[in-house]
C-alpha atoms as a PDB file:
ATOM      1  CA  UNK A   1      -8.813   1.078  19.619  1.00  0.00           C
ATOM      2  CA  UNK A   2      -5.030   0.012  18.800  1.00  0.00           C
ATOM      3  CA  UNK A   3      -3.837  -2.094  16.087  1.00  0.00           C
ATOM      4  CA  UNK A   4      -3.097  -4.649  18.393  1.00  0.00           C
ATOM      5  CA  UNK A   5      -6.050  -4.684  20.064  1.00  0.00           C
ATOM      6  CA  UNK A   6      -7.942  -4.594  16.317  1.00  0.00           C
ATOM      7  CA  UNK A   7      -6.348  -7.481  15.401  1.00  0.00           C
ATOM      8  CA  UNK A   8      -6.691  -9.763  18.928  1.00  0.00           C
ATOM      9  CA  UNK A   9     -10.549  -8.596  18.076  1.00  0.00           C
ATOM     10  CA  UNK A  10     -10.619  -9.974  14.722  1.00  0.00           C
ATOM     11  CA  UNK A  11      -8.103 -13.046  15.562  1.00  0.00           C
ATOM     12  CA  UNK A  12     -10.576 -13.812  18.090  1.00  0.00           C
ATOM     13  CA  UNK A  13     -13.335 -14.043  15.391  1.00  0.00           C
ATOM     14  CA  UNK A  14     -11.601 -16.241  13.131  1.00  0.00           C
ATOM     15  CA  UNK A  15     -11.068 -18.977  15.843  1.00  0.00           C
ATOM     16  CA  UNK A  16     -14.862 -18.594  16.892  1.00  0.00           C
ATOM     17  CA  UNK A  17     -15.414 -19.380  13.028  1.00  0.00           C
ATOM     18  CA  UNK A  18     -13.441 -21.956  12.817  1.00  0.00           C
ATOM     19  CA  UNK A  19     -14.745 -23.647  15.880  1.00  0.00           C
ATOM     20  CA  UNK A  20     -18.249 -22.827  14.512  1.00  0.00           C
ATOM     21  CA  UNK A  21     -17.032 -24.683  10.931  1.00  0.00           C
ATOM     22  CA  UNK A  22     -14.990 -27.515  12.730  1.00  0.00           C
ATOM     23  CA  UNK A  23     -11.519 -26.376  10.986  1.00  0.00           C
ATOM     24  CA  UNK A  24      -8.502 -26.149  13.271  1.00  0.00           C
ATOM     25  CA  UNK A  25      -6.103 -25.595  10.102  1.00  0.00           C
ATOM     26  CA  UNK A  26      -3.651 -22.310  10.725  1.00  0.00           C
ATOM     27  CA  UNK A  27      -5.470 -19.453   9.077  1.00  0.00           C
ATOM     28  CA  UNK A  28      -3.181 -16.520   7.828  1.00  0.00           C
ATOM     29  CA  UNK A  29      -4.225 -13.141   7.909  1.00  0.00           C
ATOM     30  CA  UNK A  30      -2.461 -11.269   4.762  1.00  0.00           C
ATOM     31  CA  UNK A  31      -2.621  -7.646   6.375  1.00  0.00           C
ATOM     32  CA  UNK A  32      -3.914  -5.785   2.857  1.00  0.00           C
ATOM     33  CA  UNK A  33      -1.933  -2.556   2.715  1.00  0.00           C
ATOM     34  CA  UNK A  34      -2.429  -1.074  -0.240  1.00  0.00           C
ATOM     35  CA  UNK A  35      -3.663   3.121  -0.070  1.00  0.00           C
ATOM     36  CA  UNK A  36      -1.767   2.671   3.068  1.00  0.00           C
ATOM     37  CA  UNK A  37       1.302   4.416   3.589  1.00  0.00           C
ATOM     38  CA  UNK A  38       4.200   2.883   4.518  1.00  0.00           C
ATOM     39  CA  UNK A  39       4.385   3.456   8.058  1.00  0.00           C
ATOM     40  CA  UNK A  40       1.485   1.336   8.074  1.00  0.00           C
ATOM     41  CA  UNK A  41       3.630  -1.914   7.172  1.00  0.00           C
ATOM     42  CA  UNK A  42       5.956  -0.977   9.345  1.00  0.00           C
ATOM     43  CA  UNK A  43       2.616  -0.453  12.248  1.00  0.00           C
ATOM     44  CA  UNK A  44       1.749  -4.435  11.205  1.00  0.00           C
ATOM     45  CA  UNK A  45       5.544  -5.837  11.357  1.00  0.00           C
ATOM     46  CA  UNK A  46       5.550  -4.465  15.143  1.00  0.00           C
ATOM     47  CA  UNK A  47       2.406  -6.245  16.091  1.00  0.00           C
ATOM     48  CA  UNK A  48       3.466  -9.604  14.776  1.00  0.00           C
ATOM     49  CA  UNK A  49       2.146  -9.538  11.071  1.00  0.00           C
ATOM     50  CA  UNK A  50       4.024 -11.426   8.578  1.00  0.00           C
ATOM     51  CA  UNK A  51       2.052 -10.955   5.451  1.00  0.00           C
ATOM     52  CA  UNK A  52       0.788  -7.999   3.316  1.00  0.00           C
ATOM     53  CA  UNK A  53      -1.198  -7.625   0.159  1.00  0.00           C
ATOM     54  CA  UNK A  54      -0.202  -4.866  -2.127  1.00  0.00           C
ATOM     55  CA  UNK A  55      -2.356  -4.485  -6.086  1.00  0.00           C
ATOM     56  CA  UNK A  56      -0.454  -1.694  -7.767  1.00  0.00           C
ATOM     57  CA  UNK A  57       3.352  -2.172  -8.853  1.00  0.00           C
ATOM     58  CA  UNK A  58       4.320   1.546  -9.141  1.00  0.00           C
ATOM     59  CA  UNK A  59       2.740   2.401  -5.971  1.00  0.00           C
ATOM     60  CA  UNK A  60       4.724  -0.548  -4.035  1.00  0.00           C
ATOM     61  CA  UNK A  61       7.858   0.047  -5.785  1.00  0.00           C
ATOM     62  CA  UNK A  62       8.044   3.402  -3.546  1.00  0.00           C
ATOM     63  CA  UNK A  63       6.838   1.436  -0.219  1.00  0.00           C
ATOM     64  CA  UNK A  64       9.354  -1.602  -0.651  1.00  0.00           C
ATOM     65  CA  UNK A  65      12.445   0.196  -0.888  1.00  0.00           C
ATOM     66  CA  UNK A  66      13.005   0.136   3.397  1.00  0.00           C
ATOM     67  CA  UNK A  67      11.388  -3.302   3.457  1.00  0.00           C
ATOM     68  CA  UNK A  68      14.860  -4.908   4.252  1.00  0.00           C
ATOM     69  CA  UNK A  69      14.841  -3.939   8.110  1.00  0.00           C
ATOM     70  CA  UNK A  70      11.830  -6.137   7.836  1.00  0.00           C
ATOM     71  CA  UNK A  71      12.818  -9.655   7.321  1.00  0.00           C
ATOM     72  CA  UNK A  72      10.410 -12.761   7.030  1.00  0.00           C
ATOM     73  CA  UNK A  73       7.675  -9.819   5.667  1.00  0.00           C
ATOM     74  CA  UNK A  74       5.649 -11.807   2.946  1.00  0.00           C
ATOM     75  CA  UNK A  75       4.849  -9.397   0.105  1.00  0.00           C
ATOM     76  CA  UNK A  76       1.844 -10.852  -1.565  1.00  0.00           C
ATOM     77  CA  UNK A  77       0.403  -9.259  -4.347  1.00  0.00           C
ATOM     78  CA  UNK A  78      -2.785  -9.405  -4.304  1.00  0.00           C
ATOM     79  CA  UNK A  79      -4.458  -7.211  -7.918  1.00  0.00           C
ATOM     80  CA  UNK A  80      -4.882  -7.614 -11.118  1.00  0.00           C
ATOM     81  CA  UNK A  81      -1.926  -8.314 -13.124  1.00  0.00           C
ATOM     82  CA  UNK A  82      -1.185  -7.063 -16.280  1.00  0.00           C
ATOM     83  CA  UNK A  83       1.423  -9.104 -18.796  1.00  0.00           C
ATOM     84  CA  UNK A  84       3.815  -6.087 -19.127  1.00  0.00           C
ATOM     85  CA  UNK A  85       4.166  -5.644 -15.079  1.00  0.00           C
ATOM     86  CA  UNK A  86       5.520  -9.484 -15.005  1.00  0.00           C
ATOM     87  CA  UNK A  87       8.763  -8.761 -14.771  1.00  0.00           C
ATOM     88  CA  UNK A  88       8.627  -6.167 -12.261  1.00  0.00           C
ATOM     89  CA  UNK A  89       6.018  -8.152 -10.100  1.00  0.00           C
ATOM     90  CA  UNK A  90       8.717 -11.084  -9.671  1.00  0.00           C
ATOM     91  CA  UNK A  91      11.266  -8.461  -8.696  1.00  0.00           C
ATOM     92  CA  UNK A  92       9.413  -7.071  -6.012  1.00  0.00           C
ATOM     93  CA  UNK A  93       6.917  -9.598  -4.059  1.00  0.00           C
ATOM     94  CA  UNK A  94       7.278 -13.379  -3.055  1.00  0.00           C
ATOM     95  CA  UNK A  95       3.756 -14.689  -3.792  1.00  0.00           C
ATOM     96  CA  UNK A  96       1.489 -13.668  -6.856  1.00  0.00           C
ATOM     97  CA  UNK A  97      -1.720 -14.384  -5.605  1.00  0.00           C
ATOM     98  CA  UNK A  98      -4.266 -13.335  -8.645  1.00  0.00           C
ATOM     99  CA  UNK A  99      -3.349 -15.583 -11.556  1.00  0.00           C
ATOM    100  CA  UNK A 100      -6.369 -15.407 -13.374  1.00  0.00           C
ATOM    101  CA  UNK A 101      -5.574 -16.718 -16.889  1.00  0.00           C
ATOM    102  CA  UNK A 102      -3.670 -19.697 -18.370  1.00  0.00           C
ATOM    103  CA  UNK A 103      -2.046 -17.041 -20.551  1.00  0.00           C
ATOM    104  CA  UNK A 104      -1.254 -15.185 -17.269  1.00  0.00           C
ATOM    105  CA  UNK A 105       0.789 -18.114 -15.440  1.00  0.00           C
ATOM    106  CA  UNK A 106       2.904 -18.881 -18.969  1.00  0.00           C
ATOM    107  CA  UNK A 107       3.930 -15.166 -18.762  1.00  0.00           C
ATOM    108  CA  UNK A 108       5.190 -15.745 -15.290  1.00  0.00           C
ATOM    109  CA  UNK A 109       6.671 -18.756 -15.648  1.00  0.00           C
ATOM    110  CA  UNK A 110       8.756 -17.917 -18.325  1.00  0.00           C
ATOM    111  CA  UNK A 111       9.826 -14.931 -16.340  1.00  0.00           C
ATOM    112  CA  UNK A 112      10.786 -17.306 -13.415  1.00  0.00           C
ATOM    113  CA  UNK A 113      12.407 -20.047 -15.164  1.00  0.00           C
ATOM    114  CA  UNK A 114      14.531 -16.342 -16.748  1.00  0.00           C
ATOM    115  CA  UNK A 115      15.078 -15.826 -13.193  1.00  0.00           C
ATOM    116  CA  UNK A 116      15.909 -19.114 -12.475  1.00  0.00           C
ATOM    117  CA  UNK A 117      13.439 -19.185  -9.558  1.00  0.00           C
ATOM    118  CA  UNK A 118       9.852 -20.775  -8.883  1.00  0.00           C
ATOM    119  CA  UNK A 119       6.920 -18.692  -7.521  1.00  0.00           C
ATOM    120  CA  UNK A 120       4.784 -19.438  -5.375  1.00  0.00           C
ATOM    121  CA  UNK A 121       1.149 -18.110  -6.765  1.00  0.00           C
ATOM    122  CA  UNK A 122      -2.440 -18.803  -6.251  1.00  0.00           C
ATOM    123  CA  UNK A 123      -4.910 -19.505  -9.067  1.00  0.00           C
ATOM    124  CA  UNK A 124      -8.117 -17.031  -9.162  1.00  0.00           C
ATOM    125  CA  UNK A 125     -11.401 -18.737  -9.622  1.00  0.00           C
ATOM    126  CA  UNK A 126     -14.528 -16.392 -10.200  1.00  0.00           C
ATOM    127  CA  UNK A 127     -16.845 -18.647  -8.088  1.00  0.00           C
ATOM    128  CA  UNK A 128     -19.679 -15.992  -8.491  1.00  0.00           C
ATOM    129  CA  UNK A 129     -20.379 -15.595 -12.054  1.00  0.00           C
ATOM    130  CA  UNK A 130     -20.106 -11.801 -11.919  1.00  0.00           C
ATOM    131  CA  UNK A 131     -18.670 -10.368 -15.128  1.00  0.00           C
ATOM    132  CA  UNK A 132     -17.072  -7.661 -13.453  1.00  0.00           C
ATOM    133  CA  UNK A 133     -14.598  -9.994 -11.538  1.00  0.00           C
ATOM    134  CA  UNK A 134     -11.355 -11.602 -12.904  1.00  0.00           C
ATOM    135  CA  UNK A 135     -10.779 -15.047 -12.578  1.00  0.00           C
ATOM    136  CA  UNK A 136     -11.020 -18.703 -14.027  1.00  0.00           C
ATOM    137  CA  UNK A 137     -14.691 -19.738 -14.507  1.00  0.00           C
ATOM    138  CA  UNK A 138     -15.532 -22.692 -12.768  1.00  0.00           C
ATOM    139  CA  UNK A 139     -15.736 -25.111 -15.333  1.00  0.00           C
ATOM    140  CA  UNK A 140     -12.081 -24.036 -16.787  1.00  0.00           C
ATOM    141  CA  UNK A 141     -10.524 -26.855 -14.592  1.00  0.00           C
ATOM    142  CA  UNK A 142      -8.221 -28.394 -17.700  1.00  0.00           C
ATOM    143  CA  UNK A 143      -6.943 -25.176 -18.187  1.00  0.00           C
ATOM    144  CA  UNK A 144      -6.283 -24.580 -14.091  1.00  0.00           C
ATOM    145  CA  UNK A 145      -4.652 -28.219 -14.233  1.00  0.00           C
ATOM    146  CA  UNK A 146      -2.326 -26.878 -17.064  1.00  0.00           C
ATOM    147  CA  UNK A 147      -1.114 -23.865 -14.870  1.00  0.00           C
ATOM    148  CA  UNK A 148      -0.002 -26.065 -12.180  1.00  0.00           C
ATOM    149  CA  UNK A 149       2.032 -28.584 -14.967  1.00  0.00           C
ATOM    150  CA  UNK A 150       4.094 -25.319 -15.444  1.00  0.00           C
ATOM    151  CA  UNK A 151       7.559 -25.699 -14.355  1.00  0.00           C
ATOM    152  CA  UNK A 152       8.796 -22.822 -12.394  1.00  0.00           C
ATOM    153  CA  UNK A 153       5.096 -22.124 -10.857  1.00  0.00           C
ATOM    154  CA  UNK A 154       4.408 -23.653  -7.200  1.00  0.00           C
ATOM    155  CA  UNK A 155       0.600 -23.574  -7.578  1.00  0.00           C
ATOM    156  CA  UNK A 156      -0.350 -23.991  -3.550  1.00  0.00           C
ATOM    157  CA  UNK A 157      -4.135 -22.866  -3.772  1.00  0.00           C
ATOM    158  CA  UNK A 158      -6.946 -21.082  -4.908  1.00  0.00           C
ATOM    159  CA  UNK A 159      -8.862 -17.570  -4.666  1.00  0.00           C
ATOM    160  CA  UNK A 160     -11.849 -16.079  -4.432  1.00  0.00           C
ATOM    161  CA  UNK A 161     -13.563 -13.062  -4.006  1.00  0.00           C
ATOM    162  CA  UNK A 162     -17.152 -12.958  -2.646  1.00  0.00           C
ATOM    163  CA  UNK A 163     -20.040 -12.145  -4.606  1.00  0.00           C
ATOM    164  CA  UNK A 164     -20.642  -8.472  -3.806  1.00  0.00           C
ATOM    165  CA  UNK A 165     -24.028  -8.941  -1.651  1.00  0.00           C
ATOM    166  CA  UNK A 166     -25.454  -8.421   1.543  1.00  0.00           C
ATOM    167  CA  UNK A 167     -26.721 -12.561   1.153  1.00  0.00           C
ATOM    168  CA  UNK A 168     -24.877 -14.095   3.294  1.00  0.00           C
ATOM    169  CA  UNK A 169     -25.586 -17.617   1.602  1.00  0.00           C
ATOM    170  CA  UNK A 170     -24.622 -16.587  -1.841  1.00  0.00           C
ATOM    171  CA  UNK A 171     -21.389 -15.666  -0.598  1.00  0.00           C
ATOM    172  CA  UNK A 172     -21.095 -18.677   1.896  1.00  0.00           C
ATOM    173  CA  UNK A 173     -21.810 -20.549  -1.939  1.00  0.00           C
ATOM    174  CA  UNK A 174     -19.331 -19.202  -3.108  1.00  0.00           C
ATOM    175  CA  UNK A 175     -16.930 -20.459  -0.914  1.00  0.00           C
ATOM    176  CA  UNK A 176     -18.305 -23.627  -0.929  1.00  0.00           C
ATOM    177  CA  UNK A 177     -17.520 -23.801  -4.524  1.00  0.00           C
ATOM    178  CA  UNK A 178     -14.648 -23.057  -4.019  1.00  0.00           C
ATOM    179  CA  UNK A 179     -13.209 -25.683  -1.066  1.00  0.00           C
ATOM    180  CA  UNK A 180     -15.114 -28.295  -3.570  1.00  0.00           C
ATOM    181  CA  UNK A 181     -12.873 -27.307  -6.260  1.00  0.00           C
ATOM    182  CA  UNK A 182      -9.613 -27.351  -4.363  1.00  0.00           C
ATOM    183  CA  UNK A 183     -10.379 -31.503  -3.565  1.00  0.00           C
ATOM    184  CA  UNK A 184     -11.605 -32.059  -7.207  1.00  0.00           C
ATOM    185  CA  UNK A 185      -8.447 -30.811  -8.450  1.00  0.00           C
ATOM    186  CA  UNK A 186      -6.592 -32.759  -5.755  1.00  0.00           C
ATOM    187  CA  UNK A 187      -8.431 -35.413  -6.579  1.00  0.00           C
ATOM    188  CA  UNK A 188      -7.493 -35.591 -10.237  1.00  0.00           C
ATOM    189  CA  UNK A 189      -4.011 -35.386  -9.081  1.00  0.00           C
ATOM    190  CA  UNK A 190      -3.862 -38.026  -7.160  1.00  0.00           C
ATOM    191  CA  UNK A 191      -2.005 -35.843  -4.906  1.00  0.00           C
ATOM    192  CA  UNK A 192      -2.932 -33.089  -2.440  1.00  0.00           C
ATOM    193  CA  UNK A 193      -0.809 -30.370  -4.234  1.00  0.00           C
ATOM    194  CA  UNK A 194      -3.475 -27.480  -3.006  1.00  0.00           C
ATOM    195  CA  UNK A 195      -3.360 -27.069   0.351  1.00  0.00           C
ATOM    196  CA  UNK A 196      -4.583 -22.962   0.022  1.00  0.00           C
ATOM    197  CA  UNK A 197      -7.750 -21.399   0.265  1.00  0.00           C
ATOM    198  CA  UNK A 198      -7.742 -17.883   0.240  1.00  0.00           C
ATOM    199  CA  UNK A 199     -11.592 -16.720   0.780  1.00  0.00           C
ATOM    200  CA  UNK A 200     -12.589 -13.476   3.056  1.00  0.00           C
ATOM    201  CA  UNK A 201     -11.738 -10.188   3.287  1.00  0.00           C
ATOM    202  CA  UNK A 202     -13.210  -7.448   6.006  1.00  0.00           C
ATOM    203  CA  UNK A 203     -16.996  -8.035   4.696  1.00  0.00           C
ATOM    204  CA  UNK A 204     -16.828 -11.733   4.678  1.00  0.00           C
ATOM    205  CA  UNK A 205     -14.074 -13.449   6.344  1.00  0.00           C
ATOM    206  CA  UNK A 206     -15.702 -14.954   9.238  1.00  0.00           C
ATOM    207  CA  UNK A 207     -17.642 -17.244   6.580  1.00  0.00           C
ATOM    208  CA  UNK A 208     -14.837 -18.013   4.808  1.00  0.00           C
ATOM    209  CA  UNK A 209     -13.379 -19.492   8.173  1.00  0.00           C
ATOM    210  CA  UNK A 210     -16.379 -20.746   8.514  1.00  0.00           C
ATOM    211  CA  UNK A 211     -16.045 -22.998   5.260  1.00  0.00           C
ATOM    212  CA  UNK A 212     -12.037 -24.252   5.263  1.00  0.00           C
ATOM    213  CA  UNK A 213     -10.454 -20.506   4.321  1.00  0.00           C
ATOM    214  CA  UNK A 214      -6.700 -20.765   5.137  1.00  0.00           C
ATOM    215  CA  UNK A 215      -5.967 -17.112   3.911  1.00  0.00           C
ATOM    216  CA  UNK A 216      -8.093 -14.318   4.789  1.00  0.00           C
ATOM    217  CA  UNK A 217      -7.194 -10.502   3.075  1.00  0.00           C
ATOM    218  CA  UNK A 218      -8.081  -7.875   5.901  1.00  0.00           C
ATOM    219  CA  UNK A 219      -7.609  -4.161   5.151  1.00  0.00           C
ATOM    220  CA  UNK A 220     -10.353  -2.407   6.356  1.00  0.00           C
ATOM    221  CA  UNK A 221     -11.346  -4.153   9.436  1.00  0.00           C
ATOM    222  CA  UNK A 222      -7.991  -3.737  10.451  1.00  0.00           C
ATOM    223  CA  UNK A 223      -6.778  -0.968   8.892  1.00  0.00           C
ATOM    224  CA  UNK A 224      -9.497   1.851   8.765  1.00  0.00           C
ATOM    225  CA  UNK A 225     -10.916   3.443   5.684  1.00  0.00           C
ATOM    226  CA  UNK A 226      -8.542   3.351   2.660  1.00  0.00           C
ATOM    227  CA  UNK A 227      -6.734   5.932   2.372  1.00  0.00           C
ATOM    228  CA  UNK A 228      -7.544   8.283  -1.311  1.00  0.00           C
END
């Protein structure tokens, strides 16, 4: 099957979900790219994709450098972070979308305000418990509410990553938890400053829709295997 015809399949699937959940909110599909080579990005440009997740700084350093012929390509990055690849994060992608420690968004933030720029970046909440998984625990909210007080962050949303099960309810929970999080922040805002909910990759993203996902992170589905 083509790309394009791979993604009208799964395209299709997301507005069944969201039918099936009652949602009728734009859901973006962030096009994850990483293990991928580059021809691949350019593969997802042609076919009308606009956003694509990359987790590894050295490796997307070599992709980005033709990116240009590419404009209105969101580069979201989409691992694990580490405080000494700040700087060269910033220079390279528009939307940070793992900030998984108060400590984490201060070293960004001062890097921005540096920059004199803001960045967008979404907060990640480890709805499941697991301790293998990064991520603000759920009851960490004062310290989530301090991230989005700092000055040169745009905090638009929140992420999660499904528990890693075949239940389909624990991972629908933790989705749940994670939509009910979004409006208790809003809530003690006064303000509906999160408007993201980025929930569902290839495994799960149909019950993400299902539950308010705005953001959905498909590599494999669309992609194929990874490559090694």
């Amino acid at each position: 099957m083509s790309l394009k015809k791979t993604l009208e399949r799964i395209q299709s699937r997301i507005d069944y979900a969201q039918k099936r959940g009652g949602f009728d909110h734009p859901v973006q599909l962030v096009a994850v790219t990483k293990t991928h080579p580059f021809s691949t990005i350019e593969d997802c440009y042609k076919i009308g994709i606009t956003s694509i997740g990359e987790n590894r700084i050295q490796e997307s350093s070599q992709k980005f450098r033709s990116l240009d012929l590419m404009p209105n390509l969101k580069k979201r990055f989409i691992g694990k972070l580490q405080s000494n690849k700040v700087n060269k994060c910033l220079d390279m992608f528009d939307t940070i979308d793992s900030v998984d420690s108060f400590k984490l968004a201060r070293r960004i933030n001062a890097r921005a305000e540096y920059l004199g720029k803001k960045i967008p970046v979404l907060l990640e909440i480890n709805t499941s418990g697991e301790t293998q998984k990064h991520g603000f625990t759920m009851e960490k909210m004062d310290e989530m509410l301090c991230c989005i007080d700092e000055s040169n962050l745009i905090v638009t949303g929140l992420m999660t990553l499904g528990p890693r099960t075949a239940d389909k309810e624990k991972i629908r929970d933790s989705f749940i938890q994670l939509r009910k999080l979004k409006d208790s922040i809003n809530r003690a805002l006064n303000q509906p400053n999160l408007i993201d909910l980025s929930m569902g990759m290839s495994g799960d993203y149909e019950i993400g829709v299902e539950e308010g996902s705005t953001m959905v992170r498909i590599g494999t589905a669309l992609l194929g295997p990874r490559k090694k």
